[in-house]
PDB file of N, CA and C in Angstrom:
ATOM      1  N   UNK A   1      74.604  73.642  44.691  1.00  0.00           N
ATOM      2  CA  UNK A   1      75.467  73.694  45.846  1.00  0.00           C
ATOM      3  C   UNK A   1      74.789  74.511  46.948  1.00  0.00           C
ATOM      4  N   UNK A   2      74.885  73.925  47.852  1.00  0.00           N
ATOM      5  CA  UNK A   2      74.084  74.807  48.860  1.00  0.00           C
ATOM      6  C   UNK A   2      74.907  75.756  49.530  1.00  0.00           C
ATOM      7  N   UNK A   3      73.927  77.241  50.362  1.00  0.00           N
ATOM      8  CA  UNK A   3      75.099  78.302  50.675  1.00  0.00           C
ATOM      9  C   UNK A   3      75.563  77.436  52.357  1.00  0.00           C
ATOM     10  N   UNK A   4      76.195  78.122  52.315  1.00  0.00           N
ATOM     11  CA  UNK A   4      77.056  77.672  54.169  1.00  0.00           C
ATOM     12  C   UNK A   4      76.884  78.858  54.472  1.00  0.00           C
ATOM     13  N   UNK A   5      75.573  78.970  55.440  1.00  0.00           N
ATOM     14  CA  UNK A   5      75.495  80.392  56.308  1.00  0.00           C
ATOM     15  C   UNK A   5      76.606  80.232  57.510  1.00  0.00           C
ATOM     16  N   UNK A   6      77.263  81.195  57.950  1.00  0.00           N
ATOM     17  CA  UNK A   6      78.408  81.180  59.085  1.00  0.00           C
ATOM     18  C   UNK A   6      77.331  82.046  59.942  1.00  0.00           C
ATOM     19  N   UNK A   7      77.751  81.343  61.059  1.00  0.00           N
ATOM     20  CA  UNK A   7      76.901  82.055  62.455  1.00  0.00           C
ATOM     21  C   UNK A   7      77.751  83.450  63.066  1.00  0.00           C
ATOM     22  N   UNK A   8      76.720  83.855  63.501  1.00  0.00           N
ATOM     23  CA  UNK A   8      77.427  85.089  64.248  1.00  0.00           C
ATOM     24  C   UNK A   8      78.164  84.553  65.052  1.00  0.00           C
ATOM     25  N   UNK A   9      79.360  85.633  65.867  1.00  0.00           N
ATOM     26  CA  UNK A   9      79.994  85.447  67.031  1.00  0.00           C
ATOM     27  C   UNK A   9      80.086  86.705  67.305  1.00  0.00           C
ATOM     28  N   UNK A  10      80.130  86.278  69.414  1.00  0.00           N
ATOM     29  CA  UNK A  10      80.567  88.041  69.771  1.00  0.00           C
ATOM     30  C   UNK A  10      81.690  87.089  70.745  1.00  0.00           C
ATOM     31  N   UNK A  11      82.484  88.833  70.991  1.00  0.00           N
ATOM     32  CA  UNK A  11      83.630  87.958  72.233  1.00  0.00           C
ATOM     33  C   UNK A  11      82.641  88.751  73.381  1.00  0.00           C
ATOM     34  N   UNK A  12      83.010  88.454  74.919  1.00  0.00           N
ATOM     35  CA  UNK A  12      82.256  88.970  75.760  1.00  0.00           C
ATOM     36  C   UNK A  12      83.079  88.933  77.270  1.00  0.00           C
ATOM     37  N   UNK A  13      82.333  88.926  78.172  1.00  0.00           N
ATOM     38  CA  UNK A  13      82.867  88.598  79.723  1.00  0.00           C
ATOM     39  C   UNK A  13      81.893  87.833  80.408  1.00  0.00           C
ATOM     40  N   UNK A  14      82.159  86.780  81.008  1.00  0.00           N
ATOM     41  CA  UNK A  14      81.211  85.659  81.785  1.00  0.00           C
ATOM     42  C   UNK A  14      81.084  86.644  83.238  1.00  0.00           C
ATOM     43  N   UNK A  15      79.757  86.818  83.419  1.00  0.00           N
ATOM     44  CA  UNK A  15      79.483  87.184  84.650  1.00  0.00           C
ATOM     45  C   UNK A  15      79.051  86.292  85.863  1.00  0.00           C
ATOM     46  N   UNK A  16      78.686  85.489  85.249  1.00  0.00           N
ATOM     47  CA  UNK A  16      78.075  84.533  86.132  1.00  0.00           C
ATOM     48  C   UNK A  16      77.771  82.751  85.152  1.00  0.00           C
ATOM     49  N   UNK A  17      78.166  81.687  86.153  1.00  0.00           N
ATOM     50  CA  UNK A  17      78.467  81.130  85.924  1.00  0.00           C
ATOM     51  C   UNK A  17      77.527  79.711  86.750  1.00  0.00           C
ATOM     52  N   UNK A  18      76.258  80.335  87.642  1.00  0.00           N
ATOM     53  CA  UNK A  18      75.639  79.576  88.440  1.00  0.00           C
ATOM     54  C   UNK A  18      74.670  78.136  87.755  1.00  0.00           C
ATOM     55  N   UNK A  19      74.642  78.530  87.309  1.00  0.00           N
ATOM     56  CA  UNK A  19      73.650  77.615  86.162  1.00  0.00           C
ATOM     57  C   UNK A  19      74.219  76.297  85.634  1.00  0.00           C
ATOM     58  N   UNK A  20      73.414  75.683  85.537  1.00  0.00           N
ATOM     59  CA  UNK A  20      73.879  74.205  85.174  1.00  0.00           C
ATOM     60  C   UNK A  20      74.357  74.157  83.886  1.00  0.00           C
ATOM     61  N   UNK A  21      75.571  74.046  83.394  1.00  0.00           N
ATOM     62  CA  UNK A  21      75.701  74.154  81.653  1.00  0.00           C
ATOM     63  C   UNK A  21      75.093  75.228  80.676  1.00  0.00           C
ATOM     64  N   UNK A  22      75.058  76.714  81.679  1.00  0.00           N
ATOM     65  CA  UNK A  22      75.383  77.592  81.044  1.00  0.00           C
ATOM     66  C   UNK A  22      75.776  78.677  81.997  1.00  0.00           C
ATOM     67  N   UNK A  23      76.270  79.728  80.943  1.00  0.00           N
ATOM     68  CA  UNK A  23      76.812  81.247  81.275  1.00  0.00           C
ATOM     69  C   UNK A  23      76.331  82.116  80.870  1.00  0.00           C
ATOM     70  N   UNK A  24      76.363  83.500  81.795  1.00  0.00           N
ATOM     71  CA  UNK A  24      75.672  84.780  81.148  1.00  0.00           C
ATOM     72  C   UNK A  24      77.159  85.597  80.893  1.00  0.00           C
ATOM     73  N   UNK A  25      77.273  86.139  80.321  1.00  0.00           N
ATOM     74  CA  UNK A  25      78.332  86.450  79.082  1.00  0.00           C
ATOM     75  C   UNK A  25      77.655  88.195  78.925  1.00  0.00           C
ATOM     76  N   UNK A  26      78.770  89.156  79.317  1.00  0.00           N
ATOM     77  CA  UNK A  26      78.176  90.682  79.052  1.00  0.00           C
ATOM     78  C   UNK A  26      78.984  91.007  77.917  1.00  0.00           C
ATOM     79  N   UNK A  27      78.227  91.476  76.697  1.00  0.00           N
ATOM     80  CA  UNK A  27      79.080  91.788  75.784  1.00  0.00           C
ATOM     81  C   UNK A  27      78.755  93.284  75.408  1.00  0.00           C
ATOM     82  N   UNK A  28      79.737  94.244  75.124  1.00  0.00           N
ATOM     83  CA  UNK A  28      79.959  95.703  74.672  1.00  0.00           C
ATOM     84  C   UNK A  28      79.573  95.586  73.605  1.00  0.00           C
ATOM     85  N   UNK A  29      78.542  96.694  73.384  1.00  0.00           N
ATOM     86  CA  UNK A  29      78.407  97.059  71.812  1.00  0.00           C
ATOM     87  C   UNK A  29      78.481  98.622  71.770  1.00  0.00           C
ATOM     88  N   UNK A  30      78.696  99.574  70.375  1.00  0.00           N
ATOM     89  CA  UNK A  30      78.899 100.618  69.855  1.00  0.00           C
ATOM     90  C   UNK A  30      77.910 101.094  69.455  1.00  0.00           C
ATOM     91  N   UNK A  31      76.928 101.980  69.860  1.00  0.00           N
ATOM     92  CA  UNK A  31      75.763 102.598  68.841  1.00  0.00           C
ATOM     93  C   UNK A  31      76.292 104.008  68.316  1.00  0.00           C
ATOM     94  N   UNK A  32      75.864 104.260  66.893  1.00  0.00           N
ATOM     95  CA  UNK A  32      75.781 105.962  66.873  1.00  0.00           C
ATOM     96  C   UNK A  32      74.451 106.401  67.299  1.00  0.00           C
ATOM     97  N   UNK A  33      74.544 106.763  67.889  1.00  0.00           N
ATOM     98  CA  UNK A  33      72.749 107.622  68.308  1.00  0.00           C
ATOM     99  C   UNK A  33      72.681 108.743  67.248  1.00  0.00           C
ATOM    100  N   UNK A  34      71.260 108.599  66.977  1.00  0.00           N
ATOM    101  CA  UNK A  34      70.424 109.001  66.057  1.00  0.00           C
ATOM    102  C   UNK A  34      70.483 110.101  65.982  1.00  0.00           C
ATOM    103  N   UNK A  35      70.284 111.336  66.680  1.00  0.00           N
ATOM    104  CA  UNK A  35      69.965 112.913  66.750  1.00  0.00           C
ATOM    105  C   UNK A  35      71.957 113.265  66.754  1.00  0.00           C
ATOM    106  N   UNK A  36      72.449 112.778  67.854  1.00  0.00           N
ATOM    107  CA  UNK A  36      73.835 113.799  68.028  1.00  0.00           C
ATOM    108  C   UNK A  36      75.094 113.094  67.038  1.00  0.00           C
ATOM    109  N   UNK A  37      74.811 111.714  66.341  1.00  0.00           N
ATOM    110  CA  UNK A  37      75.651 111.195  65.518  1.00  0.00           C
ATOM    111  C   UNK A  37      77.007 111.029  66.736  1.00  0.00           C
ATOM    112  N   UNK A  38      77.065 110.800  67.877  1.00  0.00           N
ATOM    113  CA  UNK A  38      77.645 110.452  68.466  1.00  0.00           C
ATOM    114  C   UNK A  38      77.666 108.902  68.600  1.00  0.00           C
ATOM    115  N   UNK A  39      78.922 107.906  68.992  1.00  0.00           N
ATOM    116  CA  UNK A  39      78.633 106.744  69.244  1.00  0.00           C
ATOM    117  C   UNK A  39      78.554 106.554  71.007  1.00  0.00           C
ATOM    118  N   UNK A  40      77.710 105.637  71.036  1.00  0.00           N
ATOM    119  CA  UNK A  40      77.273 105.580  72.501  1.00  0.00           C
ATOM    120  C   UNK A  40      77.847 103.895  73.101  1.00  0.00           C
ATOM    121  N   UNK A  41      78.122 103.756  74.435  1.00  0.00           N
ATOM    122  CA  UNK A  41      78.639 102.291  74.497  1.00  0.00           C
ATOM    123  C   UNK A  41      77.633 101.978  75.132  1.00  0.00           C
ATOM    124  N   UNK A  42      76.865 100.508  75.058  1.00  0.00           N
ATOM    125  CA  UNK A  42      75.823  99.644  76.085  1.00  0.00           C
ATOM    126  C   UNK A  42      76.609  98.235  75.911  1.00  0.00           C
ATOM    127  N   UNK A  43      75.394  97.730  76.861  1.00  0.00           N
ATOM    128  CA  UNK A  43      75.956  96.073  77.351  1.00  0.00           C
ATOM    129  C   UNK A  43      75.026  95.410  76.968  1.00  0.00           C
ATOM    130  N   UNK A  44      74.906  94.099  76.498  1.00  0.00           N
ATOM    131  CA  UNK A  44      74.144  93.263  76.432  1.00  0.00           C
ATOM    132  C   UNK A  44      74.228  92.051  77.243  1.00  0.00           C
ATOM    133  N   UNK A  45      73.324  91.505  78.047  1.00  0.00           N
ATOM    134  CA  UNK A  45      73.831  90.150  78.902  1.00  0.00           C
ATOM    135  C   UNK A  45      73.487  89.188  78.071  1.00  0.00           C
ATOM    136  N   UNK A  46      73.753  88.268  77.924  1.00  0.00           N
ATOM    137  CA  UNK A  46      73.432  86.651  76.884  1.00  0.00           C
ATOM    138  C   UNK A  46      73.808  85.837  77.798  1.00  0.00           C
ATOM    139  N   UNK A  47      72.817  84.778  77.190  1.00  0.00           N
ATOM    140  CA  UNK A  47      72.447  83.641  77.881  1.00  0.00           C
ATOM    141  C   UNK A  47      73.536  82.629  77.290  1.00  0.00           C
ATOM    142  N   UNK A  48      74.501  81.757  77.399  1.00  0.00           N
ATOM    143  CA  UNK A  48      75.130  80.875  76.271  1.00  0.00           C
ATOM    144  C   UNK A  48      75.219  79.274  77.046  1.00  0.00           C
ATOM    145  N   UNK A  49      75.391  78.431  76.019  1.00  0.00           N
ATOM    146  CA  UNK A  49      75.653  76.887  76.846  1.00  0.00           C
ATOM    147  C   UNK A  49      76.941  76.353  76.911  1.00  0.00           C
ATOM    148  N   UNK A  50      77.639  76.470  77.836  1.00  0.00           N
ATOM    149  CA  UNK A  50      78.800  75.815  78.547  1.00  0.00           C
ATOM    150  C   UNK A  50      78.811  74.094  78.964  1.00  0.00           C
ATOM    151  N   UNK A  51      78.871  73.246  77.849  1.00  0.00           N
ATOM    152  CA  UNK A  51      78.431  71.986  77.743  1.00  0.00           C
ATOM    153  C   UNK A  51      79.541  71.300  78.610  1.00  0.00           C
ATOM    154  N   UNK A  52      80.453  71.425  78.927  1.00  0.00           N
ATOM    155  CA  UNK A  52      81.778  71.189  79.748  1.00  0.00           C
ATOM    156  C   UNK A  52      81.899  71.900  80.823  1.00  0.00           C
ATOM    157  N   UNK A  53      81.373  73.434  81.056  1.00  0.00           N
ATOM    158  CA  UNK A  53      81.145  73.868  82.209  1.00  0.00           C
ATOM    159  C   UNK A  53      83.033  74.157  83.062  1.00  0.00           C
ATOM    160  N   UNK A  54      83.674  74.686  81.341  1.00  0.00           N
ATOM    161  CA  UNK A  54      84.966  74.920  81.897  1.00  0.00           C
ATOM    162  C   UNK A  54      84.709  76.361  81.978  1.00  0.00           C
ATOM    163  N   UNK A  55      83.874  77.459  81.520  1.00  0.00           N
ATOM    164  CA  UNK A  55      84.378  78.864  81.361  1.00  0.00           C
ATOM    165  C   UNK A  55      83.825  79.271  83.419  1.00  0.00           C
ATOM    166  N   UNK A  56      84.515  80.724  83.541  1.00  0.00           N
ATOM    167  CA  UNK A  56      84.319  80.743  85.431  1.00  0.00           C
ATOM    168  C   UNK A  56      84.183  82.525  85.196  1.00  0.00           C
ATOM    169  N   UNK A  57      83.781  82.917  85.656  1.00  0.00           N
ATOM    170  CA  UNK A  57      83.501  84.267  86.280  1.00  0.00           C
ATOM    171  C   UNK A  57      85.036  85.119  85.867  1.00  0.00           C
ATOM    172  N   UNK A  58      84.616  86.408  85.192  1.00  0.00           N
ATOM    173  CA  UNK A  58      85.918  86.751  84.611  1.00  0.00           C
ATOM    174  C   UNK A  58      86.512  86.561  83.192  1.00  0.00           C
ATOM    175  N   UNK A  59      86.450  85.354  82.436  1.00  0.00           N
ATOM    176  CA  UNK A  59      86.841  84.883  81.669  1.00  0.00           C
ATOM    177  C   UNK A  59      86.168  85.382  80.388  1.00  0.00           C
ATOM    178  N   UNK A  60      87.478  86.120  79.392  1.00  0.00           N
ATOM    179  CA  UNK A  60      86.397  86.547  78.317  1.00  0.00           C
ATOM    180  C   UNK A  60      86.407  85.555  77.026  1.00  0.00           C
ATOM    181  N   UNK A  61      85.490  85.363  76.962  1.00  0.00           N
ATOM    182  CA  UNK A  61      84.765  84.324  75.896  1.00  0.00           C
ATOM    183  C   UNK A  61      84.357  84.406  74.926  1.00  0.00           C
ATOM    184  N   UNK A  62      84.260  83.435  73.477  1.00  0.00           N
ATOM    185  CA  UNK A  62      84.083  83.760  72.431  1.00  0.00           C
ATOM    186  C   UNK A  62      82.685  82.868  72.054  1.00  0.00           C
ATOM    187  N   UNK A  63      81.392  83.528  71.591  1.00  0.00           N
ATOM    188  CA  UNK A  63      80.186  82.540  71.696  1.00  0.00           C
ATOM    189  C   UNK A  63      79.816  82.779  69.911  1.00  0.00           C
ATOM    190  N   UNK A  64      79.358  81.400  69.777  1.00  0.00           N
ATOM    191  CA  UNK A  64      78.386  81.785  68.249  1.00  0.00           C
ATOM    192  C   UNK A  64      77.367  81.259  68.368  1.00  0.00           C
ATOM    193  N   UNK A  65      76.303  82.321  67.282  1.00  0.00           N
ATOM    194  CA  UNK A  65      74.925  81.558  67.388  1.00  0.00           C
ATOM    195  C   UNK A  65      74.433  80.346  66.847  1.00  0.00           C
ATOM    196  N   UNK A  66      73.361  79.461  67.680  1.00  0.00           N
ATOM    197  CA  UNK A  66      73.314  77.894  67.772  1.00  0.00           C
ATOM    198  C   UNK A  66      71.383  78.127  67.354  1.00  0.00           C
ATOM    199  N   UNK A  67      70.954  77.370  67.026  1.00  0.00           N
ATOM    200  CA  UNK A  67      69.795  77.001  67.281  1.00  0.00           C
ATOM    201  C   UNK A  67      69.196  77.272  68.615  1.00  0.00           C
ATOM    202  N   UNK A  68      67.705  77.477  69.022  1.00  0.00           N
ATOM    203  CA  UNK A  68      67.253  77.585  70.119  1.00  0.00           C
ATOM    204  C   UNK A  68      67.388  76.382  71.103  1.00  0.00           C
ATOM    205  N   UNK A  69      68.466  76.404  71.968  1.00  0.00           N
ATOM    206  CA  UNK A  69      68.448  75.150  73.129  1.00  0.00           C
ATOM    207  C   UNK A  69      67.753  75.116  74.264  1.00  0.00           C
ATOM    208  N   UNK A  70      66.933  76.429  74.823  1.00  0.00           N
ATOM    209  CA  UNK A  70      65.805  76.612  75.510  1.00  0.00           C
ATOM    210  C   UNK A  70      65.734  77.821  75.376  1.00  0.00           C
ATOM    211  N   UNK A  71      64.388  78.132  76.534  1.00  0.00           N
ATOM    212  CA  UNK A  71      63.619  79.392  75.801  1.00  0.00           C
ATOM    213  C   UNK A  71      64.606  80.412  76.117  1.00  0.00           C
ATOM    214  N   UNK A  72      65.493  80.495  76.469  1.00  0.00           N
ATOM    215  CA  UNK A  72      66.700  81.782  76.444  1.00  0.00           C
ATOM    216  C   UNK A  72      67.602  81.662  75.948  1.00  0.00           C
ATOM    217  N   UNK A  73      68.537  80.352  75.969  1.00  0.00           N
ATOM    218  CA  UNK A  73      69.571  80.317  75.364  1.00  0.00           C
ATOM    219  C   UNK A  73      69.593  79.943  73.915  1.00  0.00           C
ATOM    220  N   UNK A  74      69.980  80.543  72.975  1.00  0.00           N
ATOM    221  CA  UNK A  74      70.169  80.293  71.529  1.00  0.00           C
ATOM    222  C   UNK A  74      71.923  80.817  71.317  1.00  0.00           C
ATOM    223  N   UNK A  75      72.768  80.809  71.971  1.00  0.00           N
ATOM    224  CA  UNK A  75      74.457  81.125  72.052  1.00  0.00           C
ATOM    225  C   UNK A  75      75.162  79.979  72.731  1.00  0.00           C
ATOM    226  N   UNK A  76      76.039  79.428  71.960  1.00  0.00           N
ATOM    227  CA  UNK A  76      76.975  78.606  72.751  1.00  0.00           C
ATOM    228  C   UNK A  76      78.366  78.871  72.647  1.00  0.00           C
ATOM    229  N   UNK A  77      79.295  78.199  73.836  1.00  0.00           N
ATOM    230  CA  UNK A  77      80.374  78.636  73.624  1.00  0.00           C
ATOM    231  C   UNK A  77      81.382  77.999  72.472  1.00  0.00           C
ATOM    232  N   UNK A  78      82.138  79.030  72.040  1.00  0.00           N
ATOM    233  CA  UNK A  78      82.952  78.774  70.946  1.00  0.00           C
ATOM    234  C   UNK A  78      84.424  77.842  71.836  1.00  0.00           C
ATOM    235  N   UNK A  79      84.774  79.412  72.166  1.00  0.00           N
ATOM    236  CA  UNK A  79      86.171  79.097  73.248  1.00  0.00           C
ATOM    237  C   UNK A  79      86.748  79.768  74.167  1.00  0.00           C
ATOM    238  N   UNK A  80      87.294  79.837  74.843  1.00  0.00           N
ATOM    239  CA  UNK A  80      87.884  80.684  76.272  1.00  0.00           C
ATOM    240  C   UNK A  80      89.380  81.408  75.627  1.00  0.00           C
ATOM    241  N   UNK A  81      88.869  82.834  75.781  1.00  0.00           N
ATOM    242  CA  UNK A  81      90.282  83.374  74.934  1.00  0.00           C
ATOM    243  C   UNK A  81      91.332  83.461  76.370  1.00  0.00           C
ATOM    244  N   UNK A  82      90.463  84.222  77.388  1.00  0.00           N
ATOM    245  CA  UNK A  82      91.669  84.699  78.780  1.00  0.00           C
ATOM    246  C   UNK A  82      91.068  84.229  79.289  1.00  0.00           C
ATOM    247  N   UNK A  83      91.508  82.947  80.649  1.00  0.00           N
ATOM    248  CA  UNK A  83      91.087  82.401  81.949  1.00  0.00           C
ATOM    249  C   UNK A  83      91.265  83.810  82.840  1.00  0.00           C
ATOM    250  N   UNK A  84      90.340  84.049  83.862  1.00  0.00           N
ATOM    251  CA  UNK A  84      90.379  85.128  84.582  1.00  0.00           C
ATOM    252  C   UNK A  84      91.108  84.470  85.800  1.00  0.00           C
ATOM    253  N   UNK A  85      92.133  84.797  86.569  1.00  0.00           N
ATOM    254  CA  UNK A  85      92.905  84.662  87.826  1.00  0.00           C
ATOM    255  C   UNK A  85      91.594  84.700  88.744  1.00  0.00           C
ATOM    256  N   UNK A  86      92.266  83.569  89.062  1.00  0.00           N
ATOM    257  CA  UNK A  86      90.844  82.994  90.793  1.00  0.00           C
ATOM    258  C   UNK A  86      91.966  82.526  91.754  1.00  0.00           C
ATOM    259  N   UNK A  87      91.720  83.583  92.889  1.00  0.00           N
ATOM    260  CA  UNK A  87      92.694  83.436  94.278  1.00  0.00           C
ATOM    261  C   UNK A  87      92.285  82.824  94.962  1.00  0.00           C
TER     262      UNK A  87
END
């Protein structure tokens, strides 16, 4: 029987949305740093593919990892948890 690896997922925030069938997506992560055993917060930007080109600026999003679809993007989108309000 073969195993079923499950892909990662992160949730995130679409920052930008210019790109043809994809999004850059900022996602929060938690470090403890090493010396003060404190946890520290950073951002990561990701590249992901928006094949429908419904997610928009604002919108926080749920991506899992895909195979390499070009030389940056290897994340696609899962699903749109909150549409962000556009006035």
């Amino acid at each position: 029987m073969a195993n079923k690896i499950k892909a990662k997922t992160m949730v995130g925030t679409v920052t930008s949305d210019k790109m043809d069938k994809a999004i850059v997506i900022q996602v929060e992560e938690h470090k403890r740093h090493s010396k003060y055993q404190k946890f520290v917060k950073g951002y990561k930007k990701i590249k992901a593919r928006d094949e429908k080109e419904e997610a928009g600026i604002g919108d926080t999003v749920k991506i899992a990892e895909t195979r390499p679809l070009s030389r940056e993007i290897c994340w696609k989108l899962v699903e749109i948890i909150v549409k962000a309000e556009r006035g």
